[in-house]
C-alpha atoms as a PDB file:
ATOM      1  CA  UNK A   1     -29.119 -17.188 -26.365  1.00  0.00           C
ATOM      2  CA  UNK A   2     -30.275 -15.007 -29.223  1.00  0.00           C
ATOM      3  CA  UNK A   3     -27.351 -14.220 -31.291  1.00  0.00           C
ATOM      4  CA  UNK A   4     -27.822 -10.267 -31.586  1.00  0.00           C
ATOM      5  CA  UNK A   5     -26.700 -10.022 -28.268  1.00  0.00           C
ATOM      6  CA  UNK A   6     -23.095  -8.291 -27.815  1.00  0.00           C
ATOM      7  CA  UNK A   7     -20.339 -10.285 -26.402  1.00  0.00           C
ATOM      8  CA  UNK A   8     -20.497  -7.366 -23.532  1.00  0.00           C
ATOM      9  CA  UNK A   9     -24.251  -8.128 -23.232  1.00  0.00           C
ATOM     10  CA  UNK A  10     -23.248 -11.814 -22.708  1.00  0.00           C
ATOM     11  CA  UNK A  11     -20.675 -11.415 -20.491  1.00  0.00           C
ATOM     12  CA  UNK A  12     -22.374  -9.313 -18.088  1.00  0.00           C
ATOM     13  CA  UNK A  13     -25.412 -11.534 -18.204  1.00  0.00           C
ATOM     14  CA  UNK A  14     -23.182 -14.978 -17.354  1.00  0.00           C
ATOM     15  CA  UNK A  15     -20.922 -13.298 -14.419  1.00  0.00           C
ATOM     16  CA  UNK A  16     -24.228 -12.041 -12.875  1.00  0.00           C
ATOM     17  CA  UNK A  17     -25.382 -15.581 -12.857  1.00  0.00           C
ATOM     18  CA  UNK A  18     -22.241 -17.032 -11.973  1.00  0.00           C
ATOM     19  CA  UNK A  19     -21.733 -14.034  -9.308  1.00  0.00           C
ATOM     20  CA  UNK A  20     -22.542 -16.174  -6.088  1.00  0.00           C
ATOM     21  CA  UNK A  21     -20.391 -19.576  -7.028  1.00  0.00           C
ATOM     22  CA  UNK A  22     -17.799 -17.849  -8.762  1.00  0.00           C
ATOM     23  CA  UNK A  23     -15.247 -18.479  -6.452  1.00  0.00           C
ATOM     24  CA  UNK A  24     -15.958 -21.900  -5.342  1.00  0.00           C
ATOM     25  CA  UNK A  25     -17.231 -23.119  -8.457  1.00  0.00           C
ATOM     26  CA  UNK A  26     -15.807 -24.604 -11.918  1.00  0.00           C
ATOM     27  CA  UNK A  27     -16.816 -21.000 -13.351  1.00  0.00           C
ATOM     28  CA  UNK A  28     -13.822 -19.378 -11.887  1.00  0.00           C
ATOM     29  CA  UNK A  29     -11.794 -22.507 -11.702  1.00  0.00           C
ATOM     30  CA  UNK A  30      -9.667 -21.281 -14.837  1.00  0.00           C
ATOM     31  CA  UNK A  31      -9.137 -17.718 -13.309  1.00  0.00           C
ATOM     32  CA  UNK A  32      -8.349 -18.673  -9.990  1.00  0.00           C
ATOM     33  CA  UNK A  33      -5.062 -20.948 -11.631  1.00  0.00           C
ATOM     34  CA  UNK A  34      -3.714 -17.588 -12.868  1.00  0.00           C
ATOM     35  CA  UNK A  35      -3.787 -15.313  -9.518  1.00  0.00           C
ATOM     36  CA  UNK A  36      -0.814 -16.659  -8.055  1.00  0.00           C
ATOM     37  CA  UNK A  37       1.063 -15.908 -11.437  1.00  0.00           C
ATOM     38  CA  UNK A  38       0.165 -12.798 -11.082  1.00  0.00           C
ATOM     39  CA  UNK A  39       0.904 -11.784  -7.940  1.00  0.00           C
ATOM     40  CA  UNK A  40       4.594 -12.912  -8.234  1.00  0.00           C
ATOM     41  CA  UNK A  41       4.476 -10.857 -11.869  1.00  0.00           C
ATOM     42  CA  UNK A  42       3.481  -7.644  -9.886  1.00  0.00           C
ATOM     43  CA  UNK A  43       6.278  -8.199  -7.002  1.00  0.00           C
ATOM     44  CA  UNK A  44       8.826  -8.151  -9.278  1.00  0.00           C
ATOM     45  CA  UNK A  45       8.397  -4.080  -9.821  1.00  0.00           C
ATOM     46  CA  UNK A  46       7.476  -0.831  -7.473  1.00  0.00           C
ATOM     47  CA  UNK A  47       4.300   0.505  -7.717  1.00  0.00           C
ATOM     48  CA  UNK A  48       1.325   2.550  -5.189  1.00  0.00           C
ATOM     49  CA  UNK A  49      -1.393   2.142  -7.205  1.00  0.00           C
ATOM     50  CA  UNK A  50      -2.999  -0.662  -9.296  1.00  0.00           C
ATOM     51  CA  UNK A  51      -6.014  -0.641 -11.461  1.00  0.00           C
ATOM     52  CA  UNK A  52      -7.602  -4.353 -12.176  1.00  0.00           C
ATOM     53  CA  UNK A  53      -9.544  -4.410 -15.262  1.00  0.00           C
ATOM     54  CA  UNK A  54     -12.105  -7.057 -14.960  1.00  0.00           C
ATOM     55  CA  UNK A  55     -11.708  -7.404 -11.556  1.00  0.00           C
ATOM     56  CA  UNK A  56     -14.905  -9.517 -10.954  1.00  0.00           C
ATOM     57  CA  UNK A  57     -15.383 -10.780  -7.192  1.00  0.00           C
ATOM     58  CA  UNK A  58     -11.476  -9.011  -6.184  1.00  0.00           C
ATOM     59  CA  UNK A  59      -9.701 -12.085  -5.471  1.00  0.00           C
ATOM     60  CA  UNK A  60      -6.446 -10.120  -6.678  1.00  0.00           C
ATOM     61  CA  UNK A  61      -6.655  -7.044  -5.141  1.00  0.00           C
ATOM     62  CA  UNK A  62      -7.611  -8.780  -1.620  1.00  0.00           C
ATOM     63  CA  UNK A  63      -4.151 -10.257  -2.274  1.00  0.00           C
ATOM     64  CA  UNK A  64      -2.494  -7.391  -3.166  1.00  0.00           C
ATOM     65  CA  UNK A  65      -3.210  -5.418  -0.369  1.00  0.00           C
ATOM     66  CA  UNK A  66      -2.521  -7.827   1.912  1.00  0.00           C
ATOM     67  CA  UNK A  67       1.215  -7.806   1.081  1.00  0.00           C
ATOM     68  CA  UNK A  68       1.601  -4.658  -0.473  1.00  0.00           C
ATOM     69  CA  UNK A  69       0.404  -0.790   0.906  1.00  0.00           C
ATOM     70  CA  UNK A  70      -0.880   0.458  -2.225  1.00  0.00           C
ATOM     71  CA  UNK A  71      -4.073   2.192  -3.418  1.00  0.00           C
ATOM     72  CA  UNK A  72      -5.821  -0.331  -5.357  1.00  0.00           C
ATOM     73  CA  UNK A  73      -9.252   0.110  -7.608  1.00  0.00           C
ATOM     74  CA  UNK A  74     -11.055  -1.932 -10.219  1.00  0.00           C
ATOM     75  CA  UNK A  75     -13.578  -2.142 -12.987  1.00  0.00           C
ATOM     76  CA  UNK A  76     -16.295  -4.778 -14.130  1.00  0.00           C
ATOM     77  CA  UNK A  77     -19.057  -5.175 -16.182  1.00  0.00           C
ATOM     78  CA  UNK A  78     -20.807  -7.285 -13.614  1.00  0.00           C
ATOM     79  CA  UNK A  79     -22.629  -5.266 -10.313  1.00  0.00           C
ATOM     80  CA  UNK A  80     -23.432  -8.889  -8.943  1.00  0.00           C
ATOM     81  CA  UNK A  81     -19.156  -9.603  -8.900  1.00  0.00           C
ATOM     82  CA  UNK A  82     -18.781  -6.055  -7.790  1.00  0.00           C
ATOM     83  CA  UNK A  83     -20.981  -6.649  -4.695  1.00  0.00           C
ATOM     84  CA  UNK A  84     -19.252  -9.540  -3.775  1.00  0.00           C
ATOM     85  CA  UNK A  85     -15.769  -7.746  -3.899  1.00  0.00           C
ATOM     86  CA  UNK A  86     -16.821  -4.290  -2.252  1.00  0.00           C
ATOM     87  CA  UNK A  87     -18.245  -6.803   0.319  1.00  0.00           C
ATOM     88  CA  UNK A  88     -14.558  -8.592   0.727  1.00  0.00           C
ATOM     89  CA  UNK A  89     -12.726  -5.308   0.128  1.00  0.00           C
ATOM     90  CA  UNK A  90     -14.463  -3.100   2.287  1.00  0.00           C
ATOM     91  CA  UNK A  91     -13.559   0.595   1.318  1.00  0.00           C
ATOM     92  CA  UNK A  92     -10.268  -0.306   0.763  1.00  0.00           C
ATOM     93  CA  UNK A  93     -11.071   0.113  -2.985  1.00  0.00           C
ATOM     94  CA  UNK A  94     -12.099   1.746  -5.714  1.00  0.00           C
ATOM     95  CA  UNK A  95     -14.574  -0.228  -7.262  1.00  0.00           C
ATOM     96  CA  UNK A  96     -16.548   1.009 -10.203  1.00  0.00           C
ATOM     97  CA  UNK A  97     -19.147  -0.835 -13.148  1.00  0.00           C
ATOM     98  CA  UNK A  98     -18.148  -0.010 -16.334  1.00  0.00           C
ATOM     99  CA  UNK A  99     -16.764  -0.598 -20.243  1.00  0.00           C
ATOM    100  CA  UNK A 100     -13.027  -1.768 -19.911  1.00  0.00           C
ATOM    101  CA  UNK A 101     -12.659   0.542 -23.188  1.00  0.00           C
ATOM    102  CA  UNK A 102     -13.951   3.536 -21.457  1.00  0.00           C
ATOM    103  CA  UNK A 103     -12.393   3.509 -17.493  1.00  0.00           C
ATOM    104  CA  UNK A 104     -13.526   5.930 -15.802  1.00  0.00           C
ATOM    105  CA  UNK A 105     -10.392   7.724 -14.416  1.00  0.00           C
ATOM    106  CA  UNK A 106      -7.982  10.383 -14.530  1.00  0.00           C
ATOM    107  CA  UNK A 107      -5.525  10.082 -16.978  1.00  0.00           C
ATOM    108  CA  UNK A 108      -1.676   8.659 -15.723  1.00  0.00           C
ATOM    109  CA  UNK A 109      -4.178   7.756 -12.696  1.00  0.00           C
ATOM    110  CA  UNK A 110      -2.166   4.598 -11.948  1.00  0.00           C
ATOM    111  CA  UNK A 111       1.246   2.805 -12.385  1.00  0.00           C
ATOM    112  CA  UNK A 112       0.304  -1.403 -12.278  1.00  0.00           C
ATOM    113  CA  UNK A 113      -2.414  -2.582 -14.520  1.00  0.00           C
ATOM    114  CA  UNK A 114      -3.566  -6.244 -14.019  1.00  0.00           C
ATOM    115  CA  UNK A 115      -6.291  -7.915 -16.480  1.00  0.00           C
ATOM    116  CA  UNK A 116      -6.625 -11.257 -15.356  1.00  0.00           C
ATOM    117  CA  UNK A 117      -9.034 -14.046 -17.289  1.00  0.00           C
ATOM    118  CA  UNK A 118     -11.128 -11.054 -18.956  1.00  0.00           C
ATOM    119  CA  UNK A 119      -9.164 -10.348 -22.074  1.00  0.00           C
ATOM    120  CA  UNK A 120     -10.900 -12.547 -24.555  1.00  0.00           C
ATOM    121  CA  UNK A 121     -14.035 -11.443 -23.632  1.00  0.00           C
ATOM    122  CA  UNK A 122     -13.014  -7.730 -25.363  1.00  0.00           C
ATOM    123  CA  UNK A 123     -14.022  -7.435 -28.849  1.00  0.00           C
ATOM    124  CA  UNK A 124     -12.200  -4.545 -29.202  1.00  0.00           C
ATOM    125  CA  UNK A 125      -8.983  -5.612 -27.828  1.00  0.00           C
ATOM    126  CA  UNK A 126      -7.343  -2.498 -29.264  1.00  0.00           C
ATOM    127  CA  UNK A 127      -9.492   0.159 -27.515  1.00  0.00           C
ATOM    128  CA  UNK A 128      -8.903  -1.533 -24.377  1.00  0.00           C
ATOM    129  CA  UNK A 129      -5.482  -1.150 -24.500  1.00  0.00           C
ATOM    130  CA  UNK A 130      -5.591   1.813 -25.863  1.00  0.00           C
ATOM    131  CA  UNK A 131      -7.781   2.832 -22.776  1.00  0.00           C
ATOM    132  CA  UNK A 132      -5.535   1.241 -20.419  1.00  0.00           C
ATOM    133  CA  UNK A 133      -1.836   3.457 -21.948  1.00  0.00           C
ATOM    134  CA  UNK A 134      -4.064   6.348 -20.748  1.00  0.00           C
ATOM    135  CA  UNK A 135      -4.811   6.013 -17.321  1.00  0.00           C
ATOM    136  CA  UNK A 136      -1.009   4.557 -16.919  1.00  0.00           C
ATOM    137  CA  UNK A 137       1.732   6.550 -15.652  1.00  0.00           C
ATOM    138  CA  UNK A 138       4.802   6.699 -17.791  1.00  0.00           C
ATOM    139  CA  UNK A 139       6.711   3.581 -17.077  1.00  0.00           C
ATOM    140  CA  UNK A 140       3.704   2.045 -15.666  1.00  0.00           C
ATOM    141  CA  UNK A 141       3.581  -1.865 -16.299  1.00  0.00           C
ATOM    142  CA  UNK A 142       0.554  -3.501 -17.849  1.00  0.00           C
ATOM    143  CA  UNK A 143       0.230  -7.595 -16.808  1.00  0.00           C
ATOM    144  CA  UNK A 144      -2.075  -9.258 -18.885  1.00  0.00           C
ATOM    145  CA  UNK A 145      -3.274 -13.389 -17.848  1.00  0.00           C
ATOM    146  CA  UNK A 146      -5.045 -15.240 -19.855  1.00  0.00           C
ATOM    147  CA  UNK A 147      -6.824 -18.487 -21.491  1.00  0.00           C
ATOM    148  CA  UNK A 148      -4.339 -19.898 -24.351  1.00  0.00           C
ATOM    149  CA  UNK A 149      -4.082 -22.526 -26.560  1.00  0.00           C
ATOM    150  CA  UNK A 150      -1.632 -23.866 -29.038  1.00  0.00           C
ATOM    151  CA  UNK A 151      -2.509 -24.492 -32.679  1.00  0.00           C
ATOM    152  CA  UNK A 152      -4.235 -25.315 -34.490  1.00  0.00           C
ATOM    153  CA  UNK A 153      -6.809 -25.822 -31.175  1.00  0.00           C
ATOM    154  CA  UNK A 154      -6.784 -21.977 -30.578  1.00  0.00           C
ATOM    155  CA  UNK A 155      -7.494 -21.374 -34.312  1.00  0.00           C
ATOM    156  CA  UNK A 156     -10.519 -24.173 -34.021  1.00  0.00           C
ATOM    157  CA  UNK A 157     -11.441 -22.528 -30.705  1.00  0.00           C
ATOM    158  CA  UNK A 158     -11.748 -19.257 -32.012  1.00  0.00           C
ATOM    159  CA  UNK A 159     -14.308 -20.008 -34.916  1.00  0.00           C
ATOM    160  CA  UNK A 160     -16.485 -20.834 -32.182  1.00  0.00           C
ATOM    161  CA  UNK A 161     -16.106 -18.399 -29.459  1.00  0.00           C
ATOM    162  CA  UNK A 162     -18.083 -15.667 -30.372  1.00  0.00           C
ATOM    163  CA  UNK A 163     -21.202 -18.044 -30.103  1.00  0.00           C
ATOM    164  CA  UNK A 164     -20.424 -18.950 -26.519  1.00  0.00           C
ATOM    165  CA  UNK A 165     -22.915 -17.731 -24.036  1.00  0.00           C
ATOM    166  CA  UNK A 166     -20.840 -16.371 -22.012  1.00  0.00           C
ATOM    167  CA  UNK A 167     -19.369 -13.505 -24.141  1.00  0.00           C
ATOM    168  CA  UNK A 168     -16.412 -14.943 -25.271  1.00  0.00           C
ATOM    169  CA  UNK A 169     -14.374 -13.279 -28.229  1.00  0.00           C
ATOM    170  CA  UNK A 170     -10.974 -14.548 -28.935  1.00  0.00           C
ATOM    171  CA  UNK A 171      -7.678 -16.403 -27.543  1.00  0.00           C
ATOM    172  CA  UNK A 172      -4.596 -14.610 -28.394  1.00  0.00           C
ATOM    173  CA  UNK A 173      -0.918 -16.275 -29.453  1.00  0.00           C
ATOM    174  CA  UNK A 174       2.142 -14.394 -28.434  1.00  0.00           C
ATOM    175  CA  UNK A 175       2.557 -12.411 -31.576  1.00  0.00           C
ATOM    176  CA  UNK A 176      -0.644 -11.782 -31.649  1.00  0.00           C
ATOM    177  CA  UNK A 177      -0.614 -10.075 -28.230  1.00  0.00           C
ATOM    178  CA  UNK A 178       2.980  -8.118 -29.028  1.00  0.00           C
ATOM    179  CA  UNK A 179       0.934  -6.816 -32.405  1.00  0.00           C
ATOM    180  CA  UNK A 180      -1.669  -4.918 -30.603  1.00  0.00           C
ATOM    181  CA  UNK A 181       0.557  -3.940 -27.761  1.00  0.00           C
ATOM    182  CA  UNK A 182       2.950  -1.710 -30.354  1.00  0.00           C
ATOM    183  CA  UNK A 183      -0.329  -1.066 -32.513  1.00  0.00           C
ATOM    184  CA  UNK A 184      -0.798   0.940 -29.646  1.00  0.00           C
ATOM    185  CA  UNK A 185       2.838   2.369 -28.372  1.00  0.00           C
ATOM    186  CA  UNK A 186       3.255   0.126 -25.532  1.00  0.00           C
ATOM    187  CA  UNK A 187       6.669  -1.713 -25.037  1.00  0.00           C
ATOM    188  CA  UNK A 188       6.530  -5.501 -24.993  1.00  0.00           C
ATOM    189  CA  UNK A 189       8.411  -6.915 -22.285  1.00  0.00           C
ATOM    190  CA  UNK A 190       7.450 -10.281 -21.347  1.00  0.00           C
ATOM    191  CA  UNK A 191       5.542 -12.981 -22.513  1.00  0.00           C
ATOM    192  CA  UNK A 192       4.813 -16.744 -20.745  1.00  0.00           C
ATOM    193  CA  UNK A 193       2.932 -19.937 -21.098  1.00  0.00           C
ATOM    194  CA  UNK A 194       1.310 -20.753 -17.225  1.00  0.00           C
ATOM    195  CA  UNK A 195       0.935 -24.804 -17.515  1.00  0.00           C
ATOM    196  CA  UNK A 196      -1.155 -25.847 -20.887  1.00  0.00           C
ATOM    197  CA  UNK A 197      -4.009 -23.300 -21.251  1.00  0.00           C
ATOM    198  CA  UNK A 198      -3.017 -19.953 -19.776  1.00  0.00           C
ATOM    199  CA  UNK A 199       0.013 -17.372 -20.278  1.00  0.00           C
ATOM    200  CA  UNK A 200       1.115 -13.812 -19.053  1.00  0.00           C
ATOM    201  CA  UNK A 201       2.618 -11.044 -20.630  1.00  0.00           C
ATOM    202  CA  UNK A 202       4.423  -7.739 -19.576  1.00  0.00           C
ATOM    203  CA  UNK A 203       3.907  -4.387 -21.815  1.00  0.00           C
ATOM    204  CA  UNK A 204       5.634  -0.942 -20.588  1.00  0.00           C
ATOM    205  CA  UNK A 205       4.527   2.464 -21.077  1.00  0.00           C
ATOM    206  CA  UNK A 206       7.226   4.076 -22.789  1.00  0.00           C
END
């Protein structure tokens, strides 16, 4: 793939592709490990309404409203996963294409934000989270899952990432992840490994 493509560009282009196997597949083999982890993250506080960046195909907000009565919407770079979860959704949510660092919402819009298997495809981690403190209520939880490895493999990893054709940018350690979260006023709360390659983390808005 030509190499002056953005990581966005990538990413958009690979989920389309992968759109109609994602969920059955090896593509989403890595993703589908974290939902569960997530799920028991979110039922451990109150909230009505829940935004999932990334939300490709809506595997977690299906679950999510299927325990919970809550007002659920989500954001992806990908129409083709978008298709697939307004088609599994229904109108139950709000589903909309577009740039995790510019979500299209109301500020203090919602109080859970979930971002599960899509942060290291952001190249501007920062922005996103930045984006993400807006449309949070105060006290709102953020719950971040994703790909992680320990060093010096993640270090390795990371030299080559932003050559992979599928738009991704960069695995984050713990400190690395509690950095950008205060860069940006959040409260840290939490942080886990999930088995060998995964972890989730817990940031408030103050």
């Amino acid at each position: 793939m030509n190499k002056s493509i953005t990581s966005k560009e990538k990413s958009k282009i690979a989920f389309d592709k992968q759109a109609d196997h994602y969920d059955s597949t090896y593509y989403g083999q890595h993703a589908r490990k974290l939902y569960e982890s997530v799920i028991e993250t979110m039922n451990k506080y109150d909230f009505k309404s829940v935004l999932d960046v990334g939300c490709g195909t809506g595997n977690v907000l299906l679950e999510v409203i299927k325990r919970k009565s809550v007002d659920i919407a989500g954001i992806d770079l990908s129409e083709k996963m978008l298709d697939i979860a307004r088609r599994r959704i229904g109108n139950s949510a709000d589903l909309r294409s577009g740039d995790s660092e510019h979500l299209p919402w109301d500020s203090a819009a919602f109080d859970m934000i979930i971002c599960t298997d899509s942060f290291h495809h952001y190249p501007h981690p920062l922005a996103v989270l930045e984006e993400m403190k807006r449309v949070l209520t105060p006290n709102g939880k953020i719950v971040i899952a994703d790909a992680w490895m320990p060093p010096p493999l993640r270090q390795l990893l990371n030299i080559f990432m932003p050559f992979s054709n599928d738009g991704d940018v960069k695995m984050y350690s713990q400190g690395e992840m509690k950095k950008l979260m205060y860069k940006c006023g959040l409260k840290f709360e939490n942080w886990q490994r999930i088995g060998n390659r995964a972890f989730i983390t817990v940031a408030k808005k103050g």
